[in-house]
C-alpha atoms as a PDB file:
ATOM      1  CA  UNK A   1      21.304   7.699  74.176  1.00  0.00           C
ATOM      2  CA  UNK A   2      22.729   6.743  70.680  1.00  0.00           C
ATOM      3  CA  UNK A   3      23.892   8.784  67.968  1.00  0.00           C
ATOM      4  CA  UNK A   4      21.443   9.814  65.275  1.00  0.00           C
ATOM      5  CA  UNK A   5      21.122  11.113  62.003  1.00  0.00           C
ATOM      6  CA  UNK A   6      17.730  11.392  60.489  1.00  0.00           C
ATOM      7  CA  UNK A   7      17.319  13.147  56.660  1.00  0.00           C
ATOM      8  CA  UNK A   8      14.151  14.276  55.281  1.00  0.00           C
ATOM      9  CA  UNK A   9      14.873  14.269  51.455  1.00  0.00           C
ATOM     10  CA  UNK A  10      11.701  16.165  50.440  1.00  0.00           C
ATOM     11  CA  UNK A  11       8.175  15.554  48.315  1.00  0.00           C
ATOM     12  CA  UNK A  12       8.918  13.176  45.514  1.00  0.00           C
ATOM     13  CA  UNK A  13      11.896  11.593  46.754  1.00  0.00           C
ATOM     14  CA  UNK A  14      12.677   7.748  46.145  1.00  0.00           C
ATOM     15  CA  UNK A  15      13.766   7.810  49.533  1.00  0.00           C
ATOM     16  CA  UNK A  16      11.816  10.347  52.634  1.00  0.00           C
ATOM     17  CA  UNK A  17      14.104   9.817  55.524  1.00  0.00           C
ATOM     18  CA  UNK A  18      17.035   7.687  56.520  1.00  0.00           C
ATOM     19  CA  UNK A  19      19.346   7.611  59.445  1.00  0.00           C
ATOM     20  CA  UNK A  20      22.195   7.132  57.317  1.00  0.00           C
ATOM     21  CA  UNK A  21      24.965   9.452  57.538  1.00  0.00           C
ATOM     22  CA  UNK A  22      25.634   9.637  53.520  1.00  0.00           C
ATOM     23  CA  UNK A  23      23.059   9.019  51.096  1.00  0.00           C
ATOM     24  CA  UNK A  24      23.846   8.511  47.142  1.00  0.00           C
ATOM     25  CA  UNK A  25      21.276   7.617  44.450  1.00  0.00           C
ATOM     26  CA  UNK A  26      18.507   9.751  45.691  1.00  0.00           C
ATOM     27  CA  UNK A  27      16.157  10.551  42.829  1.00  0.00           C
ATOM     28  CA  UNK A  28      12.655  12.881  42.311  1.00  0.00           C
ATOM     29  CA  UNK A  29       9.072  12.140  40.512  1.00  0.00           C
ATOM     30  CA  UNK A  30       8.031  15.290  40.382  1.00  0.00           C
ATOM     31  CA  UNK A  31      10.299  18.824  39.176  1.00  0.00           C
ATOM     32  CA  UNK A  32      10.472  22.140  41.414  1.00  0.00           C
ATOM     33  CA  UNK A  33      12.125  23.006  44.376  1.00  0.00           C
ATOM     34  CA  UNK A  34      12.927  20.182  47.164  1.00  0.00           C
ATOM     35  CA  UNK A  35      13.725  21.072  50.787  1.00  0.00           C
ATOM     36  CA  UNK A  36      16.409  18.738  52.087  1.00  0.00           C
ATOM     37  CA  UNK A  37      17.180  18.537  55.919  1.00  0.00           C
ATOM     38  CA  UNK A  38      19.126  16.523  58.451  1.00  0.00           C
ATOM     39  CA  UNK A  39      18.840  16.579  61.978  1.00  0.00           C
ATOM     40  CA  UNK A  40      21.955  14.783  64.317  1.00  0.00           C
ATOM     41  CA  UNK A  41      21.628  13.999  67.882  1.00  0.00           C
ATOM     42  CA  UNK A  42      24.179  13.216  69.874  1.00  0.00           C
ATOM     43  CA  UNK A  43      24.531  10.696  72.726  1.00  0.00           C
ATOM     44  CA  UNK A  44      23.668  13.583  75.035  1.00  0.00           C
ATOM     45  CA  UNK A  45      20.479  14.269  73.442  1.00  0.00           C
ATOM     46  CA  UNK A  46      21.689  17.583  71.567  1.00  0.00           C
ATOM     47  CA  UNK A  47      20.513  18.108  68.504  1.00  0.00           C
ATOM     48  CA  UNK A  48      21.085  20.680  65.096  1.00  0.00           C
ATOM     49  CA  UNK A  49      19.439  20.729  62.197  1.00  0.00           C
ATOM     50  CA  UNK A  50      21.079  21.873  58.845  1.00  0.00           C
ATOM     51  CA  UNK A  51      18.549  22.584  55.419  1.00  0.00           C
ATOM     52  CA  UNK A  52      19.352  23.152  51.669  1.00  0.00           C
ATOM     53  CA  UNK A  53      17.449  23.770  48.939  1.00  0.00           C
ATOM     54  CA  UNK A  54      17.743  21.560  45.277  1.00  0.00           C
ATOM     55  CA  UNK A  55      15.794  22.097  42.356  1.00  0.00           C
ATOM     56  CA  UNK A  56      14.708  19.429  40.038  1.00  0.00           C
ATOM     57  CA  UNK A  57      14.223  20.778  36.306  1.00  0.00           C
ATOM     58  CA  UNK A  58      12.182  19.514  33.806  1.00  0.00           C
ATOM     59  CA  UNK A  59      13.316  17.583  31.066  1.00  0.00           C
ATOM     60  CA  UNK A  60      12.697  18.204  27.366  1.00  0.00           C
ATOM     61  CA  UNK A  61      10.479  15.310  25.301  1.00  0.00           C
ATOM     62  CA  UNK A  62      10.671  14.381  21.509  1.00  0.00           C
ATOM     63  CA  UNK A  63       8.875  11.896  19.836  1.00  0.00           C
ATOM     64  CA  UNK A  64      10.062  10.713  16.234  1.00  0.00           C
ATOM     65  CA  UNK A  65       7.838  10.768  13.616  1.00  0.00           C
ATOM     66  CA  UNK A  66       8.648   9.537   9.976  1.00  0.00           C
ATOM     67  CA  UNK A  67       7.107  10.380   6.796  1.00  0.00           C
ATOM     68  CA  UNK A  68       7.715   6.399   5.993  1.00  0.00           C
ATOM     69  CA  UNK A  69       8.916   3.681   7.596  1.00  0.00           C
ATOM     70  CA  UNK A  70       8.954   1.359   4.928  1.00  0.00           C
ATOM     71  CA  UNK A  71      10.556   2.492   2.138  1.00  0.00           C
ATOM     72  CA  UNK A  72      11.937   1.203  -1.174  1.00  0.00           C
ATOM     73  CA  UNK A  73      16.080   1.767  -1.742  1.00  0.00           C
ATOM     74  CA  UNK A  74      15.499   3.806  -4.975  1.00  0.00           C
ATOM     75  CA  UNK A  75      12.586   6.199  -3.237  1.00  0.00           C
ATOM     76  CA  UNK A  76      14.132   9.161  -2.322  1.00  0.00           C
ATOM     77  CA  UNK A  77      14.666  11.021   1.066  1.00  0.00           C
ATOM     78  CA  UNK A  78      12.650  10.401   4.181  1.00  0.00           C
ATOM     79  CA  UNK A  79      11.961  12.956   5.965  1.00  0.00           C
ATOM     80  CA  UNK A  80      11.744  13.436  10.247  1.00  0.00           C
ATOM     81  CA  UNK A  81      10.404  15.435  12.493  1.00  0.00           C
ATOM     82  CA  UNK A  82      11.048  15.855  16.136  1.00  0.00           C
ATOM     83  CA  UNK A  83       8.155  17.312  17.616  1.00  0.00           C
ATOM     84  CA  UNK A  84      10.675  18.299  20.197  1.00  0.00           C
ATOM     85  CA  UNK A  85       8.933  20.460  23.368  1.00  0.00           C
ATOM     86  CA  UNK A  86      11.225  22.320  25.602  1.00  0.00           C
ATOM     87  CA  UNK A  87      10.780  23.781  29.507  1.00  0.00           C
ATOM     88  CA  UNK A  88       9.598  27.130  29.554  1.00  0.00           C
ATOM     89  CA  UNK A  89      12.264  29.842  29.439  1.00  0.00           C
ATOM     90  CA  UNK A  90      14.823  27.968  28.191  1.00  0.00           C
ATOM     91  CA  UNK A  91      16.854  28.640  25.443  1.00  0.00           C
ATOM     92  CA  UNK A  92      20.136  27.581  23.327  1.00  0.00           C
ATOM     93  CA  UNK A  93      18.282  24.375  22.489  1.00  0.00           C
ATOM     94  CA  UNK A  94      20.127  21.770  20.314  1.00  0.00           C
ATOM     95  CA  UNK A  95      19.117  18.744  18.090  1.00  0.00           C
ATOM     96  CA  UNK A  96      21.770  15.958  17.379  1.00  0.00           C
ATOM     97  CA  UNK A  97      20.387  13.306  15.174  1.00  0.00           C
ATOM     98  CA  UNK A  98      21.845   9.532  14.132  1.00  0.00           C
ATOM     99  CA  UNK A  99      21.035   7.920  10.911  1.00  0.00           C
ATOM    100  CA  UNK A 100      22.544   4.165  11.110  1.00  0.00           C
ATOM    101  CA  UNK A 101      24.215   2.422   8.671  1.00  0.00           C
ATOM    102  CA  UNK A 102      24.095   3.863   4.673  1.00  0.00           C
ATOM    103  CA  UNK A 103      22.788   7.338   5.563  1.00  0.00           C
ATOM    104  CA  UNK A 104      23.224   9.651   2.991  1.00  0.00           C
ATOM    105  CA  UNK A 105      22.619  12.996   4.553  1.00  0.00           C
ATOM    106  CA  UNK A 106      22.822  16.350   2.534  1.00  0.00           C
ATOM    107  CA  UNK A 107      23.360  19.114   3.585  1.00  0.00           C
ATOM    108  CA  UNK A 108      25.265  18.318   6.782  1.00  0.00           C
ATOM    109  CA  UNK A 109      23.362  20.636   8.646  1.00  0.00           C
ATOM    110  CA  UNK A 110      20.538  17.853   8.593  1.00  0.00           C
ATOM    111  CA  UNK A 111      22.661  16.283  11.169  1.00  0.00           C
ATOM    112  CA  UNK A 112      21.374  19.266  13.750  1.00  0.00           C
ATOM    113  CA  UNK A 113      18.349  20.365  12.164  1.00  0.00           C
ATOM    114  CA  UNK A 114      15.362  21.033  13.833  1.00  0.00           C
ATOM    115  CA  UNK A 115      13.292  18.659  11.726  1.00  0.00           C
ATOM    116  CA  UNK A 116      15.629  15.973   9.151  1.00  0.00           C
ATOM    117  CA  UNK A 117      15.667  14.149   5.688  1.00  0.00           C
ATOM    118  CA  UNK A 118      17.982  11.394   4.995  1.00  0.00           C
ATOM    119  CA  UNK A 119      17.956   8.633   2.221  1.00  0.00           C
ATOM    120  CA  UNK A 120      19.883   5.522   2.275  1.00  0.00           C
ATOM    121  CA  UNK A 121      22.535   3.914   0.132  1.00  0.00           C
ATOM    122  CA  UNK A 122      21.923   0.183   1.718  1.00  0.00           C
ATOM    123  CA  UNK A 123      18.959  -2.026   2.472  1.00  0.00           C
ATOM    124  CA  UNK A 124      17.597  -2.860   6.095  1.00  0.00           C
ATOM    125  CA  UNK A 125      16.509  -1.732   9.365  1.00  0.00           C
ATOM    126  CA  UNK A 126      17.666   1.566  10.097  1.00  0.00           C
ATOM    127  CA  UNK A 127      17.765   2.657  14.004  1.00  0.00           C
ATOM    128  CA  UNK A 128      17.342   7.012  13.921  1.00  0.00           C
ATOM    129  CA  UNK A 129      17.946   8.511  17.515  1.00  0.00           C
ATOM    130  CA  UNK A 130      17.605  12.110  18.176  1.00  0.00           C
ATOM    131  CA  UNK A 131      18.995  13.723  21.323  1.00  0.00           C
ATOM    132  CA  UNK A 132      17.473  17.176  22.080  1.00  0.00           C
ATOM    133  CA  UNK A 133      19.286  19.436  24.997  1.00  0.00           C
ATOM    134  CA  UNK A 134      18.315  22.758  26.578  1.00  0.00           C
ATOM    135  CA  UNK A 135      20.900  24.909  28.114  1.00  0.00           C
ATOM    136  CA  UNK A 136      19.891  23.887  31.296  1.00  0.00           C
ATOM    137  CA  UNK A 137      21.719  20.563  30.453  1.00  0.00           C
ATOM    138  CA  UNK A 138      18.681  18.699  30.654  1.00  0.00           C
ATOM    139  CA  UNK A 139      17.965  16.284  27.572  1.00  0.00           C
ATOM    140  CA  UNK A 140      16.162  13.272  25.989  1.00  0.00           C
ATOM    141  CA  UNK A 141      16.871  10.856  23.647  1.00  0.00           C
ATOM    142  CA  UNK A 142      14.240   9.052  21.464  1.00  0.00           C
ATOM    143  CA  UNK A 143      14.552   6.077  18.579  1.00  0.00           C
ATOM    144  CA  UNK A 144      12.532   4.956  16.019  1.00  0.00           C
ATOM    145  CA  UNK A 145      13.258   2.292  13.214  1.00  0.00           C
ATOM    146  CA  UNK A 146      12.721   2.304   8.976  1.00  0.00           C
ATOM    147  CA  UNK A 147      13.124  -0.611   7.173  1.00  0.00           C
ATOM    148  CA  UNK A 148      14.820   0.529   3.533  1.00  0.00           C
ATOM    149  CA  UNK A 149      13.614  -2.231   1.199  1.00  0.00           C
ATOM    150  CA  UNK A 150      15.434  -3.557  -2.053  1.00  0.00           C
ATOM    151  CA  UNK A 151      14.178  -3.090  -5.425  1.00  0.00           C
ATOM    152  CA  UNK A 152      13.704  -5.021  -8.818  1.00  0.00           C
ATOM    153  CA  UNK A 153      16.245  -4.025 -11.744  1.00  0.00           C
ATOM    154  CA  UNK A 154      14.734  -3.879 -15.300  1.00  0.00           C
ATOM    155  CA  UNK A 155      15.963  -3.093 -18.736  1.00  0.00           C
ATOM    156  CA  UNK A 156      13.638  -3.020 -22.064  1.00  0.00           C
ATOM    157  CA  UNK A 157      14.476  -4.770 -25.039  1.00  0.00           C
ATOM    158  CA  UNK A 158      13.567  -4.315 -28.357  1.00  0.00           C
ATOM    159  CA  UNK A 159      13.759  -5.799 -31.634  1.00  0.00           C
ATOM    160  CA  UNK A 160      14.831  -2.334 -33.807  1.00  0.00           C
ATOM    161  CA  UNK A 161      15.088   0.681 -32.312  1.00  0.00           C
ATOM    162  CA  UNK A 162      15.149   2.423 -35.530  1.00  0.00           C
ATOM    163  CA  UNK A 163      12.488   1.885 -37.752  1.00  0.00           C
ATOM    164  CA  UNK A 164      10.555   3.498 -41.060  1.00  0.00           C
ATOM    165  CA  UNK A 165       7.426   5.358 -40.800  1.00  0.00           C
ATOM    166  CA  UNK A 166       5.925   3.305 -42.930  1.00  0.00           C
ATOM    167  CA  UNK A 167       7.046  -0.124 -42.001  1.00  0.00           C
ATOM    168  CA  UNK A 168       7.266  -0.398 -38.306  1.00  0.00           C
ATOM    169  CA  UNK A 169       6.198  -2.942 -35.681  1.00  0.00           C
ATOM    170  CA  UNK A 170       7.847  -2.146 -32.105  1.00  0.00           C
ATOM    171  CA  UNK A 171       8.356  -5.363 -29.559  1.00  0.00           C
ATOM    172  CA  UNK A 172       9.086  -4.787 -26.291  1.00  0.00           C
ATOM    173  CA  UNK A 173      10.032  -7.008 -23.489  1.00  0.00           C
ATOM    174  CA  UNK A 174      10.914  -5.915 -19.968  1.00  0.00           C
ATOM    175  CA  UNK A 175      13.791  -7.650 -18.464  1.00  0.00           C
ATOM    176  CA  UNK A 176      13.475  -8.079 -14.520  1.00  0.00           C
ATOM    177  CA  UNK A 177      15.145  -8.690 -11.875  1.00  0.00           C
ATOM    178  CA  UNK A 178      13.489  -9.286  -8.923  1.00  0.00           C
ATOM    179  CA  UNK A 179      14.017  -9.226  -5.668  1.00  0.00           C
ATOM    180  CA  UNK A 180      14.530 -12.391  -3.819  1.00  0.00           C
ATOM    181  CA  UNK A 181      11.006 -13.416  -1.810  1.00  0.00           C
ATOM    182  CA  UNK A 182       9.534 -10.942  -4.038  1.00  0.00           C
ATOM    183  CA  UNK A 183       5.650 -12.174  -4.933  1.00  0.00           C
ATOM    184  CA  UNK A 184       2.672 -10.834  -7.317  1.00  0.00           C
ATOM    185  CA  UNK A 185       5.547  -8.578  -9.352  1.00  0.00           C
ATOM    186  CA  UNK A 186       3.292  -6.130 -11.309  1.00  0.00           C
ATOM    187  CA  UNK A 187       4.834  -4.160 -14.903  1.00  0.00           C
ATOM    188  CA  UNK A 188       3.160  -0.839 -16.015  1.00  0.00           C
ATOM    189  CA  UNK A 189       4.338   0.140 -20.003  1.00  0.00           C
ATOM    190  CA  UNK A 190       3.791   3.878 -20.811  1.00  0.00           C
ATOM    191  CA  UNK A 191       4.128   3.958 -24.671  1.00  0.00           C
ATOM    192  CA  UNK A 192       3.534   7.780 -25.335  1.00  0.00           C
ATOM    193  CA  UNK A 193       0.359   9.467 -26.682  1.00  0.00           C
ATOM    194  CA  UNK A 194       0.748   9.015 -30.258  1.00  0.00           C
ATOM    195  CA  UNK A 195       1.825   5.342 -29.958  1.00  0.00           C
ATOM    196  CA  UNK A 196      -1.190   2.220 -31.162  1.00  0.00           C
ATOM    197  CA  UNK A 197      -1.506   1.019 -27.774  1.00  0.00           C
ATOM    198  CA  UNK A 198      -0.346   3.689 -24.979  1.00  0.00           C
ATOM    199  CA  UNK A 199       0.032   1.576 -21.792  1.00  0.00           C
ATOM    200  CA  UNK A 200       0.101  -2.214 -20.848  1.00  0.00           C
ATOM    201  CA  UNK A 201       0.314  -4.249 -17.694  1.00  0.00           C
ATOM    202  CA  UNK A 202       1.965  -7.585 -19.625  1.00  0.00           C
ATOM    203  CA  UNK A 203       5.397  -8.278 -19.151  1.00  0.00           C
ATOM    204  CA  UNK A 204       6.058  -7.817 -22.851  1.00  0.00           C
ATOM    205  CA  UNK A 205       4.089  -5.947 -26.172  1.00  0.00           C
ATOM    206  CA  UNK A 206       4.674  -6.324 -29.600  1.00  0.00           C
ATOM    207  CA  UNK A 207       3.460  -4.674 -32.750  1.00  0.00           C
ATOM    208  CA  UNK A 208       3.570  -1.204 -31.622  1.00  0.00           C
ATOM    209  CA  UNK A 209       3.339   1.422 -34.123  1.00  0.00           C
ATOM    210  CA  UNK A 210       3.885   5.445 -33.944  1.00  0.00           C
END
């Protein structure tokens, strides 16, 4: 009679028996405790059987959520959560998060905060990862994406800034630049409450009197 070595690896394994006499890559669907045993026969028909007990753990999940993921250069801070759940009875838990390129993070402590906010000091699409970690040593990673769009650049001109009370006429024009690609620009004037006409959606007014 041959030689034999037979494992049983256990519920869940990728892999429930093998005659192989070293087994590598062996992985679990489901978590708890997995009974492993191998029985070897020799060519005389004696056997032994050896067991040991593994336990797989459950893993932490997160799932990024942003409070926009299209937003304009100029627009402020973003801001993240992590909606992070953790195993039962763990503890020590830890956040690391990654901004991409242009972050502008302040306070540093954003960097490991439970929940983030981070602007940007360049356009594009922006790839955020967060990896969570209970002291068990089990972790998760998860990504998400912004796209930080440019903006136009505008200055007002107009014809005399300084003017009498009782000889004025204001002209304004708005000087844009746009954005290349940019379509249906829009302009919104606020003159002030005690001004003749107090807003405007024309690229330029004139004749305004306080």
């Amino acid at each position: 009679k041959k030689k034999s070595i037979n494992w049983v690896l256990g519920t869940g394994s990728s892999s429930l028996s093998t005659t192989d006499s070293l087994i590598t890559d062996i992985s679990y669907s489901s978590t708890g405790k997995k009974t492993l045993t191998v029985i070897t026969t020799d060519d005389n028909g004696c056997t032994d059987t050896a067991s040991r007990s593994i336990e797989i753990l459950s893993n932490p999940t997160a799932n990024i959520t942003i409070s926009d993921t299209q937003i304009c250069l100029n627009a402020g801070q973003i801001t993240l959560q992590s909606n992070a759940k953790f195993s039962s009875g763990t503890s020590n838990h830890s956040y690391a998060w990654g901004f991409g390129n242009g972050a502008v993070v302040s306070p540093s402590s954003m960097y490991t905060a439970v929940n983030s906010k981070v602007s940007y000091s360049t356009i594009g699409r922006k790839r955020i990862t967060l990896q969570i970690l209970e002291n068990t040593g089990c972790g998760y990673w998860d990504t998400a994406y912004v796209n930080i769009l440019d903006y136009p650049r505008s200055t007002i001109s107009v014809n005399q800034s300084r003017q009498c009370l009782n000889n004025q006429s204001f002209d304004y024009k708005s000087n844009v630049t746009w954005v290349s690609k940019t379509t249906n620009g829009s302009y919104s004037w606020n003159f002030a409450s005690n001004a003749s006409k107090t807003s405007s959606s024309a690229s330029s007014e004139s004749g305004i009197t306080y």
